[in-house]
Protein backbone atom coordinates (compact mmCIF):
# COMPACT_ATOMS: atom_id res chain seq x y z
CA UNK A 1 35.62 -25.24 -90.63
CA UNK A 2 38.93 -24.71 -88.67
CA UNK A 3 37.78 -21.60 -86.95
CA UNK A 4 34.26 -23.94 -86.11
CA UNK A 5 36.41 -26.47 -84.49
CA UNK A 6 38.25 -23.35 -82.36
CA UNK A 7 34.88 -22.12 -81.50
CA UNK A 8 33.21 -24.93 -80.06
CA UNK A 9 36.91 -26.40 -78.12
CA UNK A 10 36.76 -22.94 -76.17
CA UNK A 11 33.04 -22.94 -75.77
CA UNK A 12 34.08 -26.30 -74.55
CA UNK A 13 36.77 -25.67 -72.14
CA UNK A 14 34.98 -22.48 -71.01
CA UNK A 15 31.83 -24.53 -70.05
CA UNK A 16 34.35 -27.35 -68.01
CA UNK A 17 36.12 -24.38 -66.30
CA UNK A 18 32.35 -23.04 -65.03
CA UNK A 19 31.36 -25.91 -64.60
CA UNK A 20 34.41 -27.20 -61.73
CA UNK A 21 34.08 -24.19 -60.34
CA UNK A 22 30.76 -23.91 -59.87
CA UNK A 23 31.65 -27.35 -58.13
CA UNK A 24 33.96 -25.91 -55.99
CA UNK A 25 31.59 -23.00 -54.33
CA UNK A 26 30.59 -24.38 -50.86
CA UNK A 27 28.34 -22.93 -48.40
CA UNK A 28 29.39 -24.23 -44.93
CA UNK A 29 26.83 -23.88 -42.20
CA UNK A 30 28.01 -24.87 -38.40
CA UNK A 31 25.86 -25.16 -35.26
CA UNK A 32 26.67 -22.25 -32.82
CA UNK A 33 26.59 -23.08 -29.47
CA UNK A 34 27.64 -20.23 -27.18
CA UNK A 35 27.40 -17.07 -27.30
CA UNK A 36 30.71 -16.65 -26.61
CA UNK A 37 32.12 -16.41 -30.04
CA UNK A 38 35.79 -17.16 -28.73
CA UNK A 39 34.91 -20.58 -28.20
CA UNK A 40 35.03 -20.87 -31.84
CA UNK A 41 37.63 -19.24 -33.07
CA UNK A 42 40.38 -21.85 -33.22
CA UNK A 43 37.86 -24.12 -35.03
CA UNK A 44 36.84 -21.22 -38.03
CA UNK A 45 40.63 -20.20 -38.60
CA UNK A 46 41.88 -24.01 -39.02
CA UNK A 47 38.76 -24.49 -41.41
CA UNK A 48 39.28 -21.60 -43.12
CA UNK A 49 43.23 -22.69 -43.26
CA UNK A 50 42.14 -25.78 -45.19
CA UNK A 51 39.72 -24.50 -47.47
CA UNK A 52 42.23 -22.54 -48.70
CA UNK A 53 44.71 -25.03 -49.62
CA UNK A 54 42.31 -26.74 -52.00
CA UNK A 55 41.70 -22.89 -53.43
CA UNK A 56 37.63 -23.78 -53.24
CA UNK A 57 34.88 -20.36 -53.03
CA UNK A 58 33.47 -20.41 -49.92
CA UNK A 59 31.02 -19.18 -47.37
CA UNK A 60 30.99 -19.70 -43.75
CA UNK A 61 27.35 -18.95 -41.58
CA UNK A 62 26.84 -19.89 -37.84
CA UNK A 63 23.07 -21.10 -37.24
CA UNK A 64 21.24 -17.92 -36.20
CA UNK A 65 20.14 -19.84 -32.60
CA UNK A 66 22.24 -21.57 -29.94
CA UNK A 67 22.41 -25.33 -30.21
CA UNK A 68 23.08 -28.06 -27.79
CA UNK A 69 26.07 -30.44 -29.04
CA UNK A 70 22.85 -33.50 -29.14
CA UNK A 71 20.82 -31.00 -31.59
CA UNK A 72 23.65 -30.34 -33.58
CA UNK A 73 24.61 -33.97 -34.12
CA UNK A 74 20.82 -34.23 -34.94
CA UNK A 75 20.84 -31.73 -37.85
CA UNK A 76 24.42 -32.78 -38.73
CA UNK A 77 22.19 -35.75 -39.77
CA UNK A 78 19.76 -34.37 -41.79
CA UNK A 79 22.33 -32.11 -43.51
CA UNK A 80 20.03 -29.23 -44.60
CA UNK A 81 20.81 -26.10 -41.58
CA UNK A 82 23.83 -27.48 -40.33
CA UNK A 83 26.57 -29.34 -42.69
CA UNK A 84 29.61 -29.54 -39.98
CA UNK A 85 30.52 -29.26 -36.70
CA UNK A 86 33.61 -29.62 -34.50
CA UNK A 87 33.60 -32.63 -31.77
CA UNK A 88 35.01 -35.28 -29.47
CA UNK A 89 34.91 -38.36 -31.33
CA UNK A 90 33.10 -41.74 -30.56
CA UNK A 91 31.91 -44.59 -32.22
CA UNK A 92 28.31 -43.65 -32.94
CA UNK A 93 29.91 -39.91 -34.68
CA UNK A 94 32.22 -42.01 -36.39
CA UNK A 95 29.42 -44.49 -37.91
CA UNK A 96 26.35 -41.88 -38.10
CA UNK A 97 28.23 -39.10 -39.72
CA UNK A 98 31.27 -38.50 -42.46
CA UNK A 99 34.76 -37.69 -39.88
CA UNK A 100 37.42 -35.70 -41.20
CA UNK A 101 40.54 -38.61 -38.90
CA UNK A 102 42.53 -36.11 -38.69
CA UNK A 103 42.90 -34.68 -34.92
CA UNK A 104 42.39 -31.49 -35.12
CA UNK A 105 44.04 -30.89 -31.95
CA UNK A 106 46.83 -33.59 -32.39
CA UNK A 107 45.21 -35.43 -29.46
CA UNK A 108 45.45 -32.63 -26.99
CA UNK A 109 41.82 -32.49 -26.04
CA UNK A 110 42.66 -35.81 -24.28
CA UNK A 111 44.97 -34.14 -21.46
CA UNK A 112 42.29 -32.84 -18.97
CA UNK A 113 42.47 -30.26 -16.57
CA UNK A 114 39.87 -29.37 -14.21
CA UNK A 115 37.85 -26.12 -14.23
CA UNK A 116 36.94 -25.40 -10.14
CA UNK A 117 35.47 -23.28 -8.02
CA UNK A 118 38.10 -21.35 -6.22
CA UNK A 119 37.34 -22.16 -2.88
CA UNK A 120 37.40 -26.38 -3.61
CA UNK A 121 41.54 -25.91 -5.01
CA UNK A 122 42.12 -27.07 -1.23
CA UNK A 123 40.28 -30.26 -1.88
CA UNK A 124 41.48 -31.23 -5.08
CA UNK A 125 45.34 -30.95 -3.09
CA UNK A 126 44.65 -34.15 -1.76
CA UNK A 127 43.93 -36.17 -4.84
CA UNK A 128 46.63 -38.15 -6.05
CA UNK A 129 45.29 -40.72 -8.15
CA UNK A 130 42.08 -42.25 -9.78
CA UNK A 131 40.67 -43.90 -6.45
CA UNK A 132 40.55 -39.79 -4.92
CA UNK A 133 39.44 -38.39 -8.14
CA UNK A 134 36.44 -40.48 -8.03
CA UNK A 135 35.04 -39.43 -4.93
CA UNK A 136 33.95 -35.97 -6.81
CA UNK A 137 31.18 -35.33 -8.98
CA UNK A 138 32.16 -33.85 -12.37
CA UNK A 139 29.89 -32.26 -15.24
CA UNK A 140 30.09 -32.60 -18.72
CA UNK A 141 27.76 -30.91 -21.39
CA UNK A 142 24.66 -32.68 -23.14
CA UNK A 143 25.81 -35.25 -25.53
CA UNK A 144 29.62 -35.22 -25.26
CA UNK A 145 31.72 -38.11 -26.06
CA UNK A 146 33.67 -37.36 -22.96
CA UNK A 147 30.49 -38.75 -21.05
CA UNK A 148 30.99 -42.45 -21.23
CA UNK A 149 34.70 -42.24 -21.01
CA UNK A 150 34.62 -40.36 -18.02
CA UNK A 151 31.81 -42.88 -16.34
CA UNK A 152 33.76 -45.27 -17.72
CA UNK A 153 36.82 -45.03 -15.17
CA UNK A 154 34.57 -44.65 -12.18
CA UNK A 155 34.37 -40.76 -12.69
CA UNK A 156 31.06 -40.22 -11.78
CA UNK A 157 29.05 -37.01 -14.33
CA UNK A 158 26.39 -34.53 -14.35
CA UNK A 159 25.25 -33.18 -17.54
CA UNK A 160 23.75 -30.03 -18.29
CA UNK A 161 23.84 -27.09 -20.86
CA UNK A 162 27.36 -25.36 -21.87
CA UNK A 163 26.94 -21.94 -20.54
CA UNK A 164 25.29 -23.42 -17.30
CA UNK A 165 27.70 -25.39 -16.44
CA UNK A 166 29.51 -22.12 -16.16
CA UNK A 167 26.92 -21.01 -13.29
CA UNK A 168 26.86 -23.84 -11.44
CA UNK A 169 30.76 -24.38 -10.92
CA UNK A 170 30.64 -20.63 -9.86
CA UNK A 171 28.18 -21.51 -7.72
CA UNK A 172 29.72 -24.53 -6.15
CA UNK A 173 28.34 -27.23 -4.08
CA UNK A 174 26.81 -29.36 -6.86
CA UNK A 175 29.47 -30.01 -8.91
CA UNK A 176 33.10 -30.24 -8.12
CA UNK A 177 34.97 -30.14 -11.31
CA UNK A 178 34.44 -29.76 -15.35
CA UNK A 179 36.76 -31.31 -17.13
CA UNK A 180 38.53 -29.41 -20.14
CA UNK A 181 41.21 -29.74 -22.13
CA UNK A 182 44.19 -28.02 -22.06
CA UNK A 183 43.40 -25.52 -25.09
CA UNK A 184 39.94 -24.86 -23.75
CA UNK A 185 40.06 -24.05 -20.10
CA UNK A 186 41.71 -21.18 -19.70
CA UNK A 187 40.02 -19.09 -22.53
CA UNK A 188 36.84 -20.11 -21.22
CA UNK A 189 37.00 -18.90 -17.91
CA UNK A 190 39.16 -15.59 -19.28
CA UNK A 191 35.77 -14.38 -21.02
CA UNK A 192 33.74 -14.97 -18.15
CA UNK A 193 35.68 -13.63 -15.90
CA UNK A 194 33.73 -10.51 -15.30
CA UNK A 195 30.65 -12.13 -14.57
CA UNK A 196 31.47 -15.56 -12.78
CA UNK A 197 34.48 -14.64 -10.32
CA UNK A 198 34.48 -18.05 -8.94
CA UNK A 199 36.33 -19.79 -11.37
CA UNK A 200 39.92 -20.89 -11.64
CA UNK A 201 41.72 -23.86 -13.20
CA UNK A 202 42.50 -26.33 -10.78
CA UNK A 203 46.35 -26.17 -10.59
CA UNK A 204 48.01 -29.71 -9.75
CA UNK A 205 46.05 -32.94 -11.80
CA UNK A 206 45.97 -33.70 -15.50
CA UNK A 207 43.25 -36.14 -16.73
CA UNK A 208 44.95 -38.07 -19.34
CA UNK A 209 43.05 -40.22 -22.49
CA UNK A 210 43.17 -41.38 -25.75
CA UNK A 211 41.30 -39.09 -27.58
CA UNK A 212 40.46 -36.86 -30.89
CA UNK A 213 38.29 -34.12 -31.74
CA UNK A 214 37.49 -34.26 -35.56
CA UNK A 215 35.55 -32.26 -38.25
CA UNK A 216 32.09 -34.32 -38.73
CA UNK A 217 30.60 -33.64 -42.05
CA UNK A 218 26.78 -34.31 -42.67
CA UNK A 219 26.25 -37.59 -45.02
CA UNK A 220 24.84 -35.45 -47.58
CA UNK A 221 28.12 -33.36 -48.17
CA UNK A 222 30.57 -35.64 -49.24
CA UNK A 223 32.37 -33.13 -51.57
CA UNK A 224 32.86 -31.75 -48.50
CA UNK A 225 34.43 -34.29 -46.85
CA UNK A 226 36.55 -34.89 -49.39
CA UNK A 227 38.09 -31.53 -49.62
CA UNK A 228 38.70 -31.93 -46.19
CA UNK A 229 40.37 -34.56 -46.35
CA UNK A 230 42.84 -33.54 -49.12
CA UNK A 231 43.26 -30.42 -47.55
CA UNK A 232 44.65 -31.89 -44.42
CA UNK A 233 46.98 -34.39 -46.14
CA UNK A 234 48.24 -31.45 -48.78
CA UNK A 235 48.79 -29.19 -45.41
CA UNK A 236 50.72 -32.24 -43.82
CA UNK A 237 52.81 -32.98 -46.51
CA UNK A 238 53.96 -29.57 -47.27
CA UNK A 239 54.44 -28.65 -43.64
CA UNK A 240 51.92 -26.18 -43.17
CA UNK A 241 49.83 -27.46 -41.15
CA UNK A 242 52.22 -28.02 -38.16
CA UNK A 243 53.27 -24.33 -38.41
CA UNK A 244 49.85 -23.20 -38.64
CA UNK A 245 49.18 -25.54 -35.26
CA UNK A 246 52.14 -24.51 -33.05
CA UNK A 247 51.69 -21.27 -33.54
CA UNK A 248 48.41 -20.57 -33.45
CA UNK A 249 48.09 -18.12 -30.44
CA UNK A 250 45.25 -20.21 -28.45
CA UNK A 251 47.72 -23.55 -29.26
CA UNK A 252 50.98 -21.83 -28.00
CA UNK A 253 49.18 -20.31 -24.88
CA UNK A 254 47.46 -23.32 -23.58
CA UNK A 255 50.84 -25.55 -23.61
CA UNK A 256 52.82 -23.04 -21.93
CA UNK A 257 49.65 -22.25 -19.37
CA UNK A 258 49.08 -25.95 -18.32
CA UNK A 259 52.04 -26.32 -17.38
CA UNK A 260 51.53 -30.11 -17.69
CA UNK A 261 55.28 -31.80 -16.69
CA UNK A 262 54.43 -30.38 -13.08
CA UNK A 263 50.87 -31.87 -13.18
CA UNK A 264 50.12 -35.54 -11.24
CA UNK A 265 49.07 -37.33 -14.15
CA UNK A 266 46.20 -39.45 -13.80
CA UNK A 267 45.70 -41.85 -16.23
CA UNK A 268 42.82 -43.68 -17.56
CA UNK A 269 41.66 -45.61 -20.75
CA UNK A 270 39.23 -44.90 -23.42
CA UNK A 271 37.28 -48.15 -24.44
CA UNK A 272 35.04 -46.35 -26.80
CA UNK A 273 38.20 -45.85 -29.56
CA UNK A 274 37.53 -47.19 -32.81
CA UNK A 275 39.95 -49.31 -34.33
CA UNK A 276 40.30 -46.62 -37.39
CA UNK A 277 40.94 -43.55 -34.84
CA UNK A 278 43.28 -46.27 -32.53
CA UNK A 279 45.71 -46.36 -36.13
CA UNK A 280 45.98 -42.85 -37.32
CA UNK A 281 49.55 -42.28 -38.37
CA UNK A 282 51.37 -41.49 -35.61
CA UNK A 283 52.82 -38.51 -37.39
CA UNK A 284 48.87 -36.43 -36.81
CA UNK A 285 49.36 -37.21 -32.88
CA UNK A 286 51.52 -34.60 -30.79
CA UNK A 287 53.40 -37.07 -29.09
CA UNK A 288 51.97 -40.90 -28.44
CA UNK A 289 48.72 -40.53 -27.24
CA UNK A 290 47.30 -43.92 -28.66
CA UNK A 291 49.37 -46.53 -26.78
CA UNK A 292 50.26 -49.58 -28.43
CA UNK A 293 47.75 -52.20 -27.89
């Protein structure tokens, strides 16, 4: 009877232990859209860094096409090719989709700095504030959140497809400026810089908002979500996270590239903030981005 009683408890306890970790095995699919795999990488290694904390099985695919940020958020939606996806936050993300409010970037996507066509760097010398800066015509890609902020403030946008927006600023004339964050535009234009010449960083403005780029998880994958969401807060509490963040190469090389203390700061606000991004702890923010209201 005893050894019964043994049988069936480990029969038990072996069933709950294949059972949670069966739980536990997620396949992650994410939107590619460059074919630039750099763009990415910063995105994959801080994912991977938190999947790891919660010690879940996992498997990582790209889609097998290029998608546009608006198709993404489209089969975000649905939930079946794509489950999550790396963006600028906004309202509509925020209501439409599960977000990970943690910044992934501790707010530095919203310091701005302008990717130009060599030959304008003599224009942009003149601008020193908001009134100048709105006399150009930026470009943004299809379906950012940076969009209506931008518009917003008077900054006039084109939109068009990532990697042509690329082409076009090489090109000049149509566009003056795209505007990047600090951790994005110098690796962009380093892997293009064989092929589109034409580019530099502009050297002497930083755009400055309120801003966040989060993990969006698809409504359907809320175990997801929610080992996001531990992960981040275990990573935070033991420290790990900000080590993993300042010295992560790309994070380390963009602060020290921008060079942002010798930048005219231009400064504008971002209405579309929700009121649950606007009070993140302070302590996920590198330095106070979100201004008291």
């Amino acid at each position: 009877m005893k050894g019964d009683t043994m049988f069936r408890t480990i029969i038990l306890l072996l069933t709950l232990f294949l059972y949670t970790h069966a739980q536990e095995k997620v396949i992650i699919n994410y939107p590619l859209t460059s074919n630039k795999a750099q763009r990415d990488n910063y995105h994959l290694s801080l994912l991977k860094f938190l999947l790891e904390k919660v010690n879940i099985d996992y498997t990582i695919k790209p889609t097998k096409t290029i998608y546009t940020q608006a198709r993404a958020i489209k089969e975000l939606k649905k939930g079946d090719k794509v489950n999550i996806f790396w963006m600028g936050t906004s309202p509509q993300l925020e209501t439409e989709l599960i977000p990970i409010r943690f910044p992934m970037y501790r707010g530095l996507v919203g310091h701005r700095i302008f990717i130009i066509n060599k030959n304008d760097q003599k224009m942009f010398n003149h601008v020193k504030n908001l009134v100048q800066l709105q006399k150009f015509k930026g470009i943004q890609g299809i379906g950012w959140s940076d969009v209506a902020i931008l518009e917003s403030a008077g900054l006039k946008q084109h939109t068009a497809k990532y990697e042509n927006i690329f082409k076009m600023i090489n090109r000049g004339g149509r566009v003056g400026y795209f505007s990047r964050s600090i951790n994005e535009a110098y690796e962009e234009i380093e892997v293009r810089d064989t092929q589109l010449k034409n580019l530099t960083v502009e050297k002497n403005i930083v755009l400055v908002y309120p801003f966040a780029m989060f993990f969006f998880v698809s409504p359907k994958h809320e175990y997801l979500a929610k080992k996001l969401n531990e992960a981040f807060l275990k990573s935070y509490k033991d420290g790990s996270f900000l080590e993993f963040f300042y010295k992560h190469p790309k994070i380390k090389l963009s602060i020290e590239k921008s060079k942002l203390n010798n930048r005219k700061r231009i400064e504008i606000p971002n209405p579309f903030l929700t009121p649950q991004t606007a009070n993140i702890n302070s302590n996920y923010w590198h330095g106070k981005f979100i201004k008291e209201q």
